[in-house]
Protein backbone atom coordinates (compact mmCIF):
# COMPACT_ATOMS: atom_id res chain seq x y z
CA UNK A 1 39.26 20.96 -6.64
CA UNK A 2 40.74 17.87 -6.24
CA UNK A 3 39.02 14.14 -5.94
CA UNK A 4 39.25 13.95 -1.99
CA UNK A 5 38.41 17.48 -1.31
CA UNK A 6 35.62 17.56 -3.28
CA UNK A 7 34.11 13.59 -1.84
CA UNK A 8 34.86 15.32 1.39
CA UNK A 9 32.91 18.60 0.73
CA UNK A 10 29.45 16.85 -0.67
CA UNK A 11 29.59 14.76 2.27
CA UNK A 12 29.76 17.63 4.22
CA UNK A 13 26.69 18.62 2.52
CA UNK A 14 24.88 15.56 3.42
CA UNK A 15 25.96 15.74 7.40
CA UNK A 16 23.85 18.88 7.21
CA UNK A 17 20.81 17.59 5.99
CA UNK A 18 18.14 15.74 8.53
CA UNK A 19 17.71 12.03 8.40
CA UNK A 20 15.87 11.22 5.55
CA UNK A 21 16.85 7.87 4.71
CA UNK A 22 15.18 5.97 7.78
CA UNK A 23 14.47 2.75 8.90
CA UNK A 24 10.37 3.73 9.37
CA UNK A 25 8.01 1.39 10.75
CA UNK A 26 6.18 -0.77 8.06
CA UNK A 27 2.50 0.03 9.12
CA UNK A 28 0.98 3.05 8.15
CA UNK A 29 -0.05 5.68 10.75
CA UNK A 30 -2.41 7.58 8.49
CA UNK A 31 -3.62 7.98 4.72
CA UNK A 32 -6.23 9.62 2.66
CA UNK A 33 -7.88 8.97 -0.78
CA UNK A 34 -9.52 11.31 -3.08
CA UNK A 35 -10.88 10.66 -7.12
CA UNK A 36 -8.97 11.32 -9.76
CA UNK A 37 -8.65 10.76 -13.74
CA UNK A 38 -6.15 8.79 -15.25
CA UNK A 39 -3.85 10.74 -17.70
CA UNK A 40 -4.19 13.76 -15.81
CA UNK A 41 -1.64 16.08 -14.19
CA UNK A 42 -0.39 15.65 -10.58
CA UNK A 43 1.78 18.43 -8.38
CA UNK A 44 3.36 17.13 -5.23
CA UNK A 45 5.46 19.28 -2.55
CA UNK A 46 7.15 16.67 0.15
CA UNK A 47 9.09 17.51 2.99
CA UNK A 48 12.13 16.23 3.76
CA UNK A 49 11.92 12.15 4.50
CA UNK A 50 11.93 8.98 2.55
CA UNK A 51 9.19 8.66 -0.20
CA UNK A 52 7.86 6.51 -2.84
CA UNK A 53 5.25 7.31 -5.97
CA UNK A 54 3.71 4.34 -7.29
CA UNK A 55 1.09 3.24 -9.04
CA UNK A 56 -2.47 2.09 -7.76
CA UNK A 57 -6.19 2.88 -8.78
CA UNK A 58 -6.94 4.48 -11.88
CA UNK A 59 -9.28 6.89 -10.18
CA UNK A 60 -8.26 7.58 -6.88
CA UNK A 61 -4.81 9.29 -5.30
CA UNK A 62 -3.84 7.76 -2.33
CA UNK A 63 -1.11 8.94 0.07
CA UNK A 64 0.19 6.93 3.05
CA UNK A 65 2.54 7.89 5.70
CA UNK A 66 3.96 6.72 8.30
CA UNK A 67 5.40 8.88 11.74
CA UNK A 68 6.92 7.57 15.19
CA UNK A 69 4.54 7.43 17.89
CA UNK A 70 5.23 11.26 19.09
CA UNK A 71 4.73 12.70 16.44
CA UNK A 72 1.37 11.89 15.14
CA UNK A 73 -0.80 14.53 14.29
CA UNK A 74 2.35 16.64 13.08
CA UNK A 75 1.34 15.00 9.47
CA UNK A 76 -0.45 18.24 7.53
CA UNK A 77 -1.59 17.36 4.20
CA UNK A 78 -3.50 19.36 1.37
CA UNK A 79 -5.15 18.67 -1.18
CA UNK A 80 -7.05 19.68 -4.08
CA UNK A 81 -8.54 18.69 -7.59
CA UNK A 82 -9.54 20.66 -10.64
CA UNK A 83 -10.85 18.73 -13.36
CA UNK A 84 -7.27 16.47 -14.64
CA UNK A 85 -5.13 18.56 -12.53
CA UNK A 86 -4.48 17.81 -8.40
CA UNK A 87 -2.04 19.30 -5.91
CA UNK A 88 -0.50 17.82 -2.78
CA UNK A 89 1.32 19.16 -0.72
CA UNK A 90 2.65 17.44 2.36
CA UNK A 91 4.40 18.85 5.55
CA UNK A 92 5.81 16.47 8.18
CA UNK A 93 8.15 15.83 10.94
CA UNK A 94 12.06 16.02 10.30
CA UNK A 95 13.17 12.68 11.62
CA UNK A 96 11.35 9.05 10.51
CA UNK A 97 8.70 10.20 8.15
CA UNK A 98 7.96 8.05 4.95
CA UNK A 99 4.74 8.66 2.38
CA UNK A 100 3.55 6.06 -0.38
CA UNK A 101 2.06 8.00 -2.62
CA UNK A 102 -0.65 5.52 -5.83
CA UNK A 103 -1.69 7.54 -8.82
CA UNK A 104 -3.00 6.71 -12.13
CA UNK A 105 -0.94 4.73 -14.29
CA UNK A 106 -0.90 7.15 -16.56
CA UNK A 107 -0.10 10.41 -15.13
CA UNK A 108 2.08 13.90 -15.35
CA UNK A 109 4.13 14.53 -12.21
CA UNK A 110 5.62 17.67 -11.14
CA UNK A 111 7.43 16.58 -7.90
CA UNK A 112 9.42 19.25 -5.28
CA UNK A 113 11.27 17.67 -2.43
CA UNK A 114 13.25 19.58 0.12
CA UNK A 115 15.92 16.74 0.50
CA UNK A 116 15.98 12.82 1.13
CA UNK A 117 15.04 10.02 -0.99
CA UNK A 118 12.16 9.86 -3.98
CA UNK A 119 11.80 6.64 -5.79
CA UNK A 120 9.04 6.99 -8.85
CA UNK A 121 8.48 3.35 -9.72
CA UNK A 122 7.00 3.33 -13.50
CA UNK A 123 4.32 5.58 -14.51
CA UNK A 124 3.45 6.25 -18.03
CA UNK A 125 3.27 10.11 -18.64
CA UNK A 126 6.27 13.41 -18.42
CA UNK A 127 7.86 14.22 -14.81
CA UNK A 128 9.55 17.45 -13.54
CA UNK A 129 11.59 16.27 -10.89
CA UNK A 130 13.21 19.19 -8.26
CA UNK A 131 15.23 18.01 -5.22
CA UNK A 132 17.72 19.87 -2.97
CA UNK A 133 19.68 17.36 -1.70
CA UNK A 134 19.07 13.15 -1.64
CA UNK A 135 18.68 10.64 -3.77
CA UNK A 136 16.58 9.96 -6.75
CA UNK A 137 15.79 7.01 -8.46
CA UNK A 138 13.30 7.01 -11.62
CA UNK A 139 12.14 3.71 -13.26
CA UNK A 140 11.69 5.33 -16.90
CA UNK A 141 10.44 2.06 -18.49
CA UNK A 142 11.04 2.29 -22.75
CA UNK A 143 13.32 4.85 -23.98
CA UNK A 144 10.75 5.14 -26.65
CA UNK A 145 8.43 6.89 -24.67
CA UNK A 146 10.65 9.82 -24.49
CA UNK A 147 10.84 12.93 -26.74
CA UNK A 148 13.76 14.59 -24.29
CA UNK A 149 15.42 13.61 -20.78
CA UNK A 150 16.74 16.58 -19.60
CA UNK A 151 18.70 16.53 -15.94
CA UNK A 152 21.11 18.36 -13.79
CA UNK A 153 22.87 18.92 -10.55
CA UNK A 154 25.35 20.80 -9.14
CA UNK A 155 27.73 18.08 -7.02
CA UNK A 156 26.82 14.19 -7.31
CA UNK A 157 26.49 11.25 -9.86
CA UNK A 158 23.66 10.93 -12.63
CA UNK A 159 23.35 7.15 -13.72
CA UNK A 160 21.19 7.30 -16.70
CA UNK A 161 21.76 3.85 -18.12
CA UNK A 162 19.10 3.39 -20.38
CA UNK A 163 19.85 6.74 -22.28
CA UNK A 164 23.57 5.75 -22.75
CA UNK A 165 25.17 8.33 -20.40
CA UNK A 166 26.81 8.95 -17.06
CA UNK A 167 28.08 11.95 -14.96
CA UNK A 168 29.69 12.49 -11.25
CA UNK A 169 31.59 15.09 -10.31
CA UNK A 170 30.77 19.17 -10.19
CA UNK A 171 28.15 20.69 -12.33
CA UNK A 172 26.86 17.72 -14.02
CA UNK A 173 24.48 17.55 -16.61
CA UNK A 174 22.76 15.53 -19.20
CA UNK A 175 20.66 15.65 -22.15
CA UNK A 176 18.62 13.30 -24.93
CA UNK A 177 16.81 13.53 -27.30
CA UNK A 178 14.13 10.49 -29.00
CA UNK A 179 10.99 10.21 -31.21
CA UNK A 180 8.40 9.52 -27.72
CA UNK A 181 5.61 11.58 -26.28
CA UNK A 182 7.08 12.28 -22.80
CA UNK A 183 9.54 14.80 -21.19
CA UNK A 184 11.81 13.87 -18.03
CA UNK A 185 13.61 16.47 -16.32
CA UNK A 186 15.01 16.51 -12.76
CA UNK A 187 17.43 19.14 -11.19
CA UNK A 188 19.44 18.36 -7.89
CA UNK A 189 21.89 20.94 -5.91
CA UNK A 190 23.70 17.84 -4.39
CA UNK A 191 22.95 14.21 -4.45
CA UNK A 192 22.48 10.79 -6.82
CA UNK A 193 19.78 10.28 -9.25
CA UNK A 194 19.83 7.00 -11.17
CA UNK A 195 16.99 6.04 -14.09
CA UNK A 196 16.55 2.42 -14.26
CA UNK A 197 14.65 0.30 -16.56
């Protein structure tokens, strides 16, 4: 497949996917807070939309989000803790929907997004990234903290400056290996991810 048939076919892929990448009011409509432990585990499902996982309180999960007018109320959210594991899983509309999500600084994620954008800014623990289609960017912090970043996707680009490589095309992958604690791994049918410092 050649350069402009294949540019042409992954934006075809993105035409098909709902507007994620939204210009959302800055207030939040809603949130909810519940305790937590730091250095504990954390499972999030998101629905399609534009969202953000930060950090904040080193005892609490919070989750923000923010809806247009009509559509609040269609925010359904669940939640539940078991000793140093939680789960969250978060339905909302198609169109305009954006979540802040504060954890514990130091903290697990296993993250599943059905397609948009998911920025992690830096947290301190492994992450299992899984996205259909979007963009995701990962602040990774020291490349010391790693023992292996592991990442793939099937049509995009893979920026992974501070692990020395860089992929676009079909079928990309990468892989490193280092002397850290944590794991990183993300998988992508179609879209960006970039790891930042």
């Amino acid at each position: 497949m050649n350069a402009p048939t294949r540019q042409a076919w992954i934006l075809g892929i993105f035409l098909l996917l709902p507007a994620a990448a939204v210009h959302a009011q800055e207030t939040f409509t809603d949130s909810l807070k519940m305790a937590f432990v730091d250095n504990g585990e954390i499972s999030i499902r998101l629905t399609a939309g534009e969202h953000r996982i930060s950090t904040g309180e080193n005892d609490h999960i919070r989750v923000s989000w923010s809806v247009e007018d009509e559509d609040i109320g269609s925010v359904v959210t669940e939640t539940s803790v078991n000793g140093s594991s939680a789960k969250i899983d978060i339905d909302g509309p198609r169109e305009n929907f954006r979540t802040v999500i504060e954890v514990p600084k130091h903290s697990d994620l296993v993250v599943q997004l059905s397609a948009g954008e998911l920025d992690i800014a830096y947290i301190e623990g492994s992450k299992d990234i899984r996205l259909r289609a979007g963009e995701l960017s990962i602040e990774v912090g020291s490349t010391d903290e790693y023992a292996q970043v592991k990442g793939s996707l099937w049509a995009g680009d893979i920026n992974a400056g501070p692990f020395g490589q860089e992929e676009s095309g079909l079928f990309r992958s990468i892989e490193w290996e280092g002397k850290g604690d944590h794991k990183l791994s993300f998988k992508l049918y179609a879209g960006e991810v970039t790891l930042f410092q």
